[in-house]
Structures are given as structure tokens and as C-alpha cells.
PDB file of N, CA and C in Angstrom:
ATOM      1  N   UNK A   1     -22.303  15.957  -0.654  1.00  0.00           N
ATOM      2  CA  UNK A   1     -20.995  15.524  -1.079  1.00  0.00           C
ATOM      3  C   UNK A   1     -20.677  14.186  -0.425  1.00  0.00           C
ATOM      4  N   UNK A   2     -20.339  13.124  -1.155  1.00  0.00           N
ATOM      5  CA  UNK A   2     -19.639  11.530  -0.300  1.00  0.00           C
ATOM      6  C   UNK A   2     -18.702  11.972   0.495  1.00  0.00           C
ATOM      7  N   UNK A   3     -18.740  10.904   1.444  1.00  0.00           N
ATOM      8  CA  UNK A   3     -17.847  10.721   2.430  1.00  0.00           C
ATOM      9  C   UNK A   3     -16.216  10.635   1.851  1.00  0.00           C
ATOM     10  N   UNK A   4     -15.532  11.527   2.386  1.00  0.00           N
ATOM     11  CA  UNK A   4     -13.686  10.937   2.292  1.00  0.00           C
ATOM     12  C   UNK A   4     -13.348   9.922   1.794  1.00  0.00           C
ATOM     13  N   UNK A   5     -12.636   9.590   1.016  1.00  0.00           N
ATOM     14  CA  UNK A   5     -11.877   8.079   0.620  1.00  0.00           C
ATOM     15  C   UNK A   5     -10.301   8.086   0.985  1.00  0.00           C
ATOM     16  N   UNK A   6     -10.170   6.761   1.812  1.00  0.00           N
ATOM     17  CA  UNK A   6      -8.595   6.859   1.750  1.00  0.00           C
ATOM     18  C   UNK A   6      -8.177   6.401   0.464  1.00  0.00           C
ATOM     19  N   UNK A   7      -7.115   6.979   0.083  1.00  0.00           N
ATOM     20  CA  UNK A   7      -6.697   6.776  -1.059  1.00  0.00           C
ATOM     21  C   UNK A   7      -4.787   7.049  -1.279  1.00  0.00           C
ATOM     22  N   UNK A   8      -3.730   5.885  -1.823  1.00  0.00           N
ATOM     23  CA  UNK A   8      -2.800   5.958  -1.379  1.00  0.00           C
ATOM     24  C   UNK A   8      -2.034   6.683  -2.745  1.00  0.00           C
ATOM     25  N   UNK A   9      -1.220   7.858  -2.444  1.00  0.00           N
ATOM     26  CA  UNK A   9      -0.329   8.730  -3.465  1.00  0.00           C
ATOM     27  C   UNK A   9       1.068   8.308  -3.241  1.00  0.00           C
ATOM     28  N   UNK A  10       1.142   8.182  -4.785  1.00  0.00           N
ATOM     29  CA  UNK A  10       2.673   7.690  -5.540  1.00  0.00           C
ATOM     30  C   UNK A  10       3.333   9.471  -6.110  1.00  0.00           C
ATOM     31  N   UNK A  11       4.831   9.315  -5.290  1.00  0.00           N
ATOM     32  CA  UNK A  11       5.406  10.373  -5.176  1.00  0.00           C
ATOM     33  C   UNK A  11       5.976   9.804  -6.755  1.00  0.00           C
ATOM     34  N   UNK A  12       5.516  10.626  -7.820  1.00  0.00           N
ATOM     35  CA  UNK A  12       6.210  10.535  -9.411  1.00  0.00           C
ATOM     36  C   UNK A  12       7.231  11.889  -9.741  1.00  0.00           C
ATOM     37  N   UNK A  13       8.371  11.399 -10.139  1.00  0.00           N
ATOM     38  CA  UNK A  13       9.257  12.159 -11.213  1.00  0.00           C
ATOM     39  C   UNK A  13       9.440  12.189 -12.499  1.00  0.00           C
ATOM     40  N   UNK A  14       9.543  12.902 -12.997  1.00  0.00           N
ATOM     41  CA  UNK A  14      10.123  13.001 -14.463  1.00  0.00           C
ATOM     42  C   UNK A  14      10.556  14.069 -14.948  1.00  0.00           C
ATOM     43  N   UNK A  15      10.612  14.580 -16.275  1.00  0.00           N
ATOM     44  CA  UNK A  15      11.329  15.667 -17.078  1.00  0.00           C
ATOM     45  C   UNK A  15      10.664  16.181 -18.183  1.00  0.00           C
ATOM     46  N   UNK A  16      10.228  16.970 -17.899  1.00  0.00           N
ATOM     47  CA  UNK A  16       9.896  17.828 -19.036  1.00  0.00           C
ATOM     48  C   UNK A  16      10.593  18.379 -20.471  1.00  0.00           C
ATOM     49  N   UNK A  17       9.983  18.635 -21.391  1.00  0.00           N
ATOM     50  CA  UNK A  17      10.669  18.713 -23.130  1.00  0.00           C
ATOM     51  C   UNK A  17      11.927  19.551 -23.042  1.00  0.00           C
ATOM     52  N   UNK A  18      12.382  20.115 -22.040  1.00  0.00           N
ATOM     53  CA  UNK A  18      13.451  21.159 -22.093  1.00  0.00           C
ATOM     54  C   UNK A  18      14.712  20.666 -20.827  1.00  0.00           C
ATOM     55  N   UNK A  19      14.171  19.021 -20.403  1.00  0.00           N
ATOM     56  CA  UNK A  19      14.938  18.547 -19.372  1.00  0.00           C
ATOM     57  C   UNK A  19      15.006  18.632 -17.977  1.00  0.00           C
ATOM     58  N   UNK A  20      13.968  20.138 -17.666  1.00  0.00           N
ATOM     59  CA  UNK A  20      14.192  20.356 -16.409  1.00  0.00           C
ATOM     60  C   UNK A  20      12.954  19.307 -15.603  1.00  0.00           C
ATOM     61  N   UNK A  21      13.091  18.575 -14.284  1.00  0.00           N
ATOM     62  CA  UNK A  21      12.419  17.626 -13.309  1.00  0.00           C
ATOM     63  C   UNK A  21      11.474  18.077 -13.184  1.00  0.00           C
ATOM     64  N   UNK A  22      10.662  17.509 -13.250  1.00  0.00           N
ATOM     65  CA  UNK A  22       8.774  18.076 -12.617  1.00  0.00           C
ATOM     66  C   UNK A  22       9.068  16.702 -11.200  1.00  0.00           C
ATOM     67  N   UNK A  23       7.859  17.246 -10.129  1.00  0.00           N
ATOM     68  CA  UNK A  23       7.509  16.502  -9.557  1.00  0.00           C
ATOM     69  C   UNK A  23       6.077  16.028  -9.832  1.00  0.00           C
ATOM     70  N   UNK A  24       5.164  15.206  -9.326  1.00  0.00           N
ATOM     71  CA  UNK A  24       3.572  15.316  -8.994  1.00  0.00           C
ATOM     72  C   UNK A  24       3.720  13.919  -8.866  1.00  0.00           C
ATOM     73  N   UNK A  25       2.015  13.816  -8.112  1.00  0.00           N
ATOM     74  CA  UNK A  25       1.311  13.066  -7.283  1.00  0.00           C
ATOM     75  C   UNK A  25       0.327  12.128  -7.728  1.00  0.00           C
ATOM     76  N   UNK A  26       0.405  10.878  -8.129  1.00  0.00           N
ATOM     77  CA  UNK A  26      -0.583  10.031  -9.170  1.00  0.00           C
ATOM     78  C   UNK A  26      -1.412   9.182  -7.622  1.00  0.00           C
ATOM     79  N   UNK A  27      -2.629   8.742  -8.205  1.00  0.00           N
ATOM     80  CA  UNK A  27      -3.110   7.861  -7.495  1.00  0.00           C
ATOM     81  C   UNK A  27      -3.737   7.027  -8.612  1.00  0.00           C
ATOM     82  N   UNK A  28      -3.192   5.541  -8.559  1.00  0.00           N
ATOM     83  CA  UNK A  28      -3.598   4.881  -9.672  1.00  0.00           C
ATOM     84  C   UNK A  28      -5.078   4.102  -8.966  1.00  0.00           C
ATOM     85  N   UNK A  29      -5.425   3.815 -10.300  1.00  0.00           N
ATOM     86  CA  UNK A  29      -7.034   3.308  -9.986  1.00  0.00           C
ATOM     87  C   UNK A  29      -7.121   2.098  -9.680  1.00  0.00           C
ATOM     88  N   UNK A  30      -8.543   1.502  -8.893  1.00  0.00           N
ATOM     89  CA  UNK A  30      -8.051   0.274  -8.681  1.00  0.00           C
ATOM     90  C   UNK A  30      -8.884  -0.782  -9.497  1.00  0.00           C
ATOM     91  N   UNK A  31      -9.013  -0.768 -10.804  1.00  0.00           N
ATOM     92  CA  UNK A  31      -9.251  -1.812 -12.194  1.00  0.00           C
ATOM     93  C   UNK A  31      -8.820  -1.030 -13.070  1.00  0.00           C
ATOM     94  N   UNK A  32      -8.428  -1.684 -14.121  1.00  0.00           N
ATOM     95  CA  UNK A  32      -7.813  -1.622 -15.565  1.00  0.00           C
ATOM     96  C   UNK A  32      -8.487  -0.420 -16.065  1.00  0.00           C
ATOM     97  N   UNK A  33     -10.150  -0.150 -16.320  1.00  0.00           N
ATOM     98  CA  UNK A  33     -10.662   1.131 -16.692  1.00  0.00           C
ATOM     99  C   UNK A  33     -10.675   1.771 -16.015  1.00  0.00           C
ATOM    100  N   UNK A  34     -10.131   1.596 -14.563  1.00  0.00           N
ATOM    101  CA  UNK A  34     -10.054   3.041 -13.847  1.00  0.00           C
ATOM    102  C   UNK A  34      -9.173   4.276 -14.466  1.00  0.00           C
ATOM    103  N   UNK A  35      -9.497   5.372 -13.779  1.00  0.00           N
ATOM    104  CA  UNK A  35      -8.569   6.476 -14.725  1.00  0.00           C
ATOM    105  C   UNK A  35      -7.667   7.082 -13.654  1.00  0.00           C
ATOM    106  N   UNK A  36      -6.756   7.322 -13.836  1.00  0.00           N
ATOM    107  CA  UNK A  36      -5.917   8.213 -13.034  1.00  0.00           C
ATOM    108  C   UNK A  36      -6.120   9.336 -12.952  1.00  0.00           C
ATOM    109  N   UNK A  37      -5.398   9.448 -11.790  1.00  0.00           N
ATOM    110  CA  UNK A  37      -5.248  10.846 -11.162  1.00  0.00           C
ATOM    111  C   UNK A  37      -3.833  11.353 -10.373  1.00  0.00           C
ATOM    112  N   UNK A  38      -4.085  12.258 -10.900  1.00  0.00           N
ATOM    113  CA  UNK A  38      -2.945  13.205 -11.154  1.00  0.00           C
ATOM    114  C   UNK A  38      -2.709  14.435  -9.732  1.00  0.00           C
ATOM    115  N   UNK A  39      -1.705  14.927  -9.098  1.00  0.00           N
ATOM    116  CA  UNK A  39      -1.962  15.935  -8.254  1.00  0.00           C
ATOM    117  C   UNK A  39      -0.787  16.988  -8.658  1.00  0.00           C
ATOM    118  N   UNK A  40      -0.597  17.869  -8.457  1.00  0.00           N
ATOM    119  CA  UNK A  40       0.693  18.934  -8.320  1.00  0.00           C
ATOM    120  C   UNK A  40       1.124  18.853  -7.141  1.00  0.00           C
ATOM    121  N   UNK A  41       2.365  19.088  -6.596  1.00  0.00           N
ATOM    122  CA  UNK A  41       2.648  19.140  -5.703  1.00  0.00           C
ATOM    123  C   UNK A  41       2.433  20.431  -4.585  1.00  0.00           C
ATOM    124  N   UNK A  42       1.975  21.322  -4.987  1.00  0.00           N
ATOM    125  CA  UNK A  42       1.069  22.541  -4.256  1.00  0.00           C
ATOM    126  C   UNK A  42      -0.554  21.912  -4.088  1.00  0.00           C
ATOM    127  N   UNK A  43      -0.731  20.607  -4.170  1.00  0.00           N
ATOM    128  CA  UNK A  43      -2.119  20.058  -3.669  1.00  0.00           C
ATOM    129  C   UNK A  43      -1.955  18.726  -2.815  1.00  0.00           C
ATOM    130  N   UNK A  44      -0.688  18.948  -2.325  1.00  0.00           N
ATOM    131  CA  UNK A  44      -0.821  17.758  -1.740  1.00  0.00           C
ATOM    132  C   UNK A  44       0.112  18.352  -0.552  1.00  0.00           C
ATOM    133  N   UNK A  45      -0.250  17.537   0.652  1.00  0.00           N
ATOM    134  CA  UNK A  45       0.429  18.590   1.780  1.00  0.00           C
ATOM    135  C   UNK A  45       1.949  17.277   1.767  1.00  0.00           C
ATOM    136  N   UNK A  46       3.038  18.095   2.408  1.00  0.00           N
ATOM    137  CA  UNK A  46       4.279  17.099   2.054  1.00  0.00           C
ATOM    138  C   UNK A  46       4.418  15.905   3.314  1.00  0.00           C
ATOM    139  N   UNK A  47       5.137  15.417   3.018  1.00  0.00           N
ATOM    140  CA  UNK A  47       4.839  13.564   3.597  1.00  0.00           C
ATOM    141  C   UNK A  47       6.605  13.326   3.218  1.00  0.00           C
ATOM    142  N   UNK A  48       7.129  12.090   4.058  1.00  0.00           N
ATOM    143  CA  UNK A  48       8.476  11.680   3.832  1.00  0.00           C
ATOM    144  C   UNK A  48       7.980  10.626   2.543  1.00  0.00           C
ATOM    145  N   UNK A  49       8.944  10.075   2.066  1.00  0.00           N
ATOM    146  CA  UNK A  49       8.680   8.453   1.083  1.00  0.00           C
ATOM    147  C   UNK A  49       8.134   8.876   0.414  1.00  0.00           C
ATOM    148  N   UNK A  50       8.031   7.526  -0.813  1.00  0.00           N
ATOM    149  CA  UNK A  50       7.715   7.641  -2.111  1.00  0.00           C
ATOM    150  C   UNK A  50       6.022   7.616  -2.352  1.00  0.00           C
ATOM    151  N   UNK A  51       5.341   6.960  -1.130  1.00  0.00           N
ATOM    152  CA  UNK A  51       3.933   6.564  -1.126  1.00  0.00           C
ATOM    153  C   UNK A  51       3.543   7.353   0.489  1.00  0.00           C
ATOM    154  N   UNK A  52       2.381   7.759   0.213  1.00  0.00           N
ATOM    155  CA  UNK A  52       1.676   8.383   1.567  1.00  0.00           C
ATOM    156  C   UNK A  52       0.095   8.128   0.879  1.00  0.00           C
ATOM    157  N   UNK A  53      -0.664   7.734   2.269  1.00  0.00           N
ATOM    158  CA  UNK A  53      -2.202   7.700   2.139  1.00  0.00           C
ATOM    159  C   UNK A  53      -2.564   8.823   2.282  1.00  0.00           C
ATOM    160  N   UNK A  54      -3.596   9.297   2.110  1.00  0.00           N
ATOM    161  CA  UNK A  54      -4.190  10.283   2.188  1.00  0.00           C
ATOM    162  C   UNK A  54      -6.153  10.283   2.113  1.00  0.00           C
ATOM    163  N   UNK A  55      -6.485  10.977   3.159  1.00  0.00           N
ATOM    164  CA  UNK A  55      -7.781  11.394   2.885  1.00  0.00           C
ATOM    165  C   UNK A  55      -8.111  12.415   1.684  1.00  0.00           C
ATOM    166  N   UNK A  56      -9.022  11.972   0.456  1.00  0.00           N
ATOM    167  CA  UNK A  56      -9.548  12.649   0.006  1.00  0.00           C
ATOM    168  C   UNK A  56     -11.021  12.304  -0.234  1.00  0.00           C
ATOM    169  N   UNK A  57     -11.277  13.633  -0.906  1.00  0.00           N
ATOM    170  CA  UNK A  57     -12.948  13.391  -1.523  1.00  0.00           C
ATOM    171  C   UNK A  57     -13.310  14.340  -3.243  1.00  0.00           C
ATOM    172  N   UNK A  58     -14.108  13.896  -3.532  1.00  0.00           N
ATOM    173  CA  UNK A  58     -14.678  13.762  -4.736  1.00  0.00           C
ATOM    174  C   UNK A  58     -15.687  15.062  -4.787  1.00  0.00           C
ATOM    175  N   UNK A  59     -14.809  16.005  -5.790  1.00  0.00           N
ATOM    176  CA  UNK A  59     -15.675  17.259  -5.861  1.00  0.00           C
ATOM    177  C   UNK A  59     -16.643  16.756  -6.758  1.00  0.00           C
ATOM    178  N   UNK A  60     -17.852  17.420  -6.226  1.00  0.00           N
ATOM    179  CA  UNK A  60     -19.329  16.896  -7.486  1.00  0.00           C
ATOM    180  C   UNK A  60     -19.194  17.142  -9.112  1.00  0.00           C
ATOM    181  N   UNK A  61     -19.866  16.600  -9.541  1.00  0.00           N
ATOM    182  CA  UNK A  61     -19.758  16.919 -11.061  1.00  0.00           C
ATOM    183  C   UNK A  61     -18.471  16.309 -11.785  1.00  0.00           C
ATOM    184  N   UNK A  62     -17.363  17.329 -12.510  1.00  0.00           N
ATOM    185  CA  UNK A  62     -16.375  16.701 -13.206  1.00  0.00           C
ATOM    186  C   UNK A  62     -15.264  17.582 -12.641  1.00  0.00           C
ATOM    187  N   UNK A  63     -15.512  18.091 -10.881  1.00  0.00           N
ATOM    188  CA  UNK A  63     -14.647  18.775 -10.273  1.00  0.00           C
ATOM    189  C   UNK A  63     -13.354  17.526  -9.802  1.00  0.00           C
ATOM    190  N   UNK A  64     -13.268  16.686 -10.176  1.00  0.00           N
ATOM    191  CA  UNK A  64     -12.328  15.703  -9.700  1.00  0.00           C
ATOM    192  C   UNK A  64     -12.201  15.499  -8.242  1.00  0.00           C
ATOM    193  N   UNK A  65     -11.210  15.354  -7.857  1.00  0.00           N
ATOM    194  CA  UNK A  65     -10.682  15.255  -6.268  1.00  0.00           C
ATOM    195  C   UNK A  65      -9.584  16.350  -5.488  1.00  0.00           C
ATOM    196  N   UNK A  66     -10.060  15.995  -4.327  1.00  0.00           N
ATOM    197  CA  UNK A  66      -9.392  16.823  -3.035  1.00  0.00           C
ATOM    198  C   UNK A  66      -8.482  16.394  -2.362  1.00  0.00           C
ATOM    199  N   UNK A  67      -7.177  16.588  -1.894  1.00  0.00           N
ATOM    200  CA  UNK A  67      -6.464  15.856  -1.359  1.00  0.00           C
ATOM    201  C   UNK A  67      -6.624  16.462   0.353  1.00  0.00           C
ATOM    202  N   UNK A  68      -7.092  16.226   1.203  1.00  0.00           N
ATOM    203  CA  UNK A  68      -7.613  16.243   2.466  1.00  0.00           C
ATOM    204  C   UNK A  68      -6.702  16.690   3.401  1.00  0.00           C
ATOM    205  N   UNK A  69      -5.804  15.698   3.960  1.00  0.00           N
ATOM    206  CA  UNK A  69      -5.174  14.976   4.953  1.00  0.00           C
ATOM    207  C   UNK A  69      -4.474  13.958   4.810  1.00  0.00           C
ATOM    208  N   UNK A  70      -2.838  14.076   5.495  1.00  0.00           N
ATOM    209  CA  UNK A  70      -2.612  12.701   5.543  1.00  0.00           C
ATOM    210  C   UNK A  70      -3.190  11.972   6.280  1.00  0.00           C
ATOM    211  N   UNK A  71      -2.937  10.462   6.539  1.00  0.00           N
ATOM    212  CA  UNK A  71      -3.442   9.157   7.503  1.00  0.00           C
ATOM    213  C   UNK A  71      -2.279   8.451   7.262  1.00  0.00           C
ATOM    214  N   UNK A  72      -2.632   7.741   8.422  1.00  0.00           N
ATOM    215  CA  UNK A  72      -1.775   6.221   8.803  1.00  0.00           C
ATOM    216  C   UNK A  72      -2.616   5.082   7.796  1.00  0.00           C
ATOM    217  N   UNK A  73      -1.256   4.576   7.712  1.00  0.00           N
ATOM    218  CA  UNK A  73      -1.338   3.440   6.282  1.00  0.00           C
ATOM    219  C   UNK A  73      -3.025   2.477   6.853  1.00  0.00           C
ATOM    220  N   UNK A  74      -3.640   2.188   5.999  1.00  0.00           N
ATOM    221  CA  UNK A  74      -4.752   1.500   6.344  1.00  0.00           C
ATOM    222  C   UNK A  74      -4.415  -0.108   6.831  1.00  0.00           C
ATOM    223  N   UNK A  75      -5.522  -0.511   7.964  1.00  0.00           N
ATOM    224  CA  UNK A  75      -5.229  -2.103   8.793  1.00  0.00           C
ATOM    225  C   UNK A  75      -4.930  -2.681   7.073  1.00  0.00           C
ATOM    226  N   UNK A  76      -6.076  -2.610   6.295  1.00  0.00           N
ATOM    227  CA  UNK A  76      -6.425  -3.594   5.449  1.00  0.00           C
ATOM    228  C   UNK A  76      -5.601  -3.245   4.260  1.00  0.00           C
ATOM    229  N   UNK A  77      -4.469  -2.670   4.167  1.00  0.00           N
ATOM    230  CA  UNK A  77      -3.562  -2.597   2.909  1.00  0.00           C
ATOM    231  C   UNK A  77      -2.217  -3.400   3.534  1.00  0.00           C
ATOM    232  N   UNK A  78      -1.720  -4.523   2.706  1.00  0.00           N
ATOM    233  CA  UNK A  78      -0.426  -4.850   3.216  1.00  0.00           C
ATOM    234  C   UNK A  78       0.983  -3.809   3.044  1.00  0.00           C
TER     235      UNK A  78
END
């Protein structure tokens, strides 16, 4: 299995067809064909703010991703 990736999650809202709020957890990609990803909020452990980094990793195959651990914001992200 690869090593962990930090990777930074966008706290998303919206509303579902009947009005009531969903929450979940996007991590957008980083080029234009990248694809998103999506989390529930029962896969992501809770964090203050709208953005938190997080350790994850990459289940094999077309198992998608793991949300790990939080982390401290990376040196190399402004």
C-alpha cells in the first residue's frame, strides 16, 4: 500500500431535494482532470474551520481513500 498523503478537506454544505442540510467533506484535485473526492462526515474525524489537512491514503484498486489523521497545516502550503 503507498505511503499517506497530506491532503487538505473543505468542510461543504448544502440541501438536499426535500430541503433538509447535508454536511460532507470534498478534497478537490490538484489539475483540471483530477477527480474529486468526496467524504461523509462519519469518515472524517471532527476539526474546528472550514478547511483541515489531513493524513490520508489510497485503498488499492478502486477502494478510493482513507481519511487517517488530522495534521498541522503543511510548511509548503500558504
Amino acid at each position: 500500500m503507498p505511503p499517506p498523503i497530506i491532503k487538505k478537506l473543505n468542510r461543504v454544505r448544502g440541501h438536499v431535494e426535500d430541503g433538509r442540510p447535508t454536511l460532507f467533506f470534498s478534497v478537490n484535485p490538484n489539475s483540471r482532470r483530477g477527480k474529486w473526492v468526496f467524504f461523509r462526515p462519519d469518515q472524517v474525524p471532527e476539526f474546528d474551520g472550514e478547511v483541515g489537512w489531513f493524513e490520508c491514503e489510497k485503498l488499492g484498486g478502486r477502494g478510493g481513500w482513507r481519511v487517517v489523521r488530522q495534521v498541522e497545516k503543511p510548511s509548503w502550503e500558504r
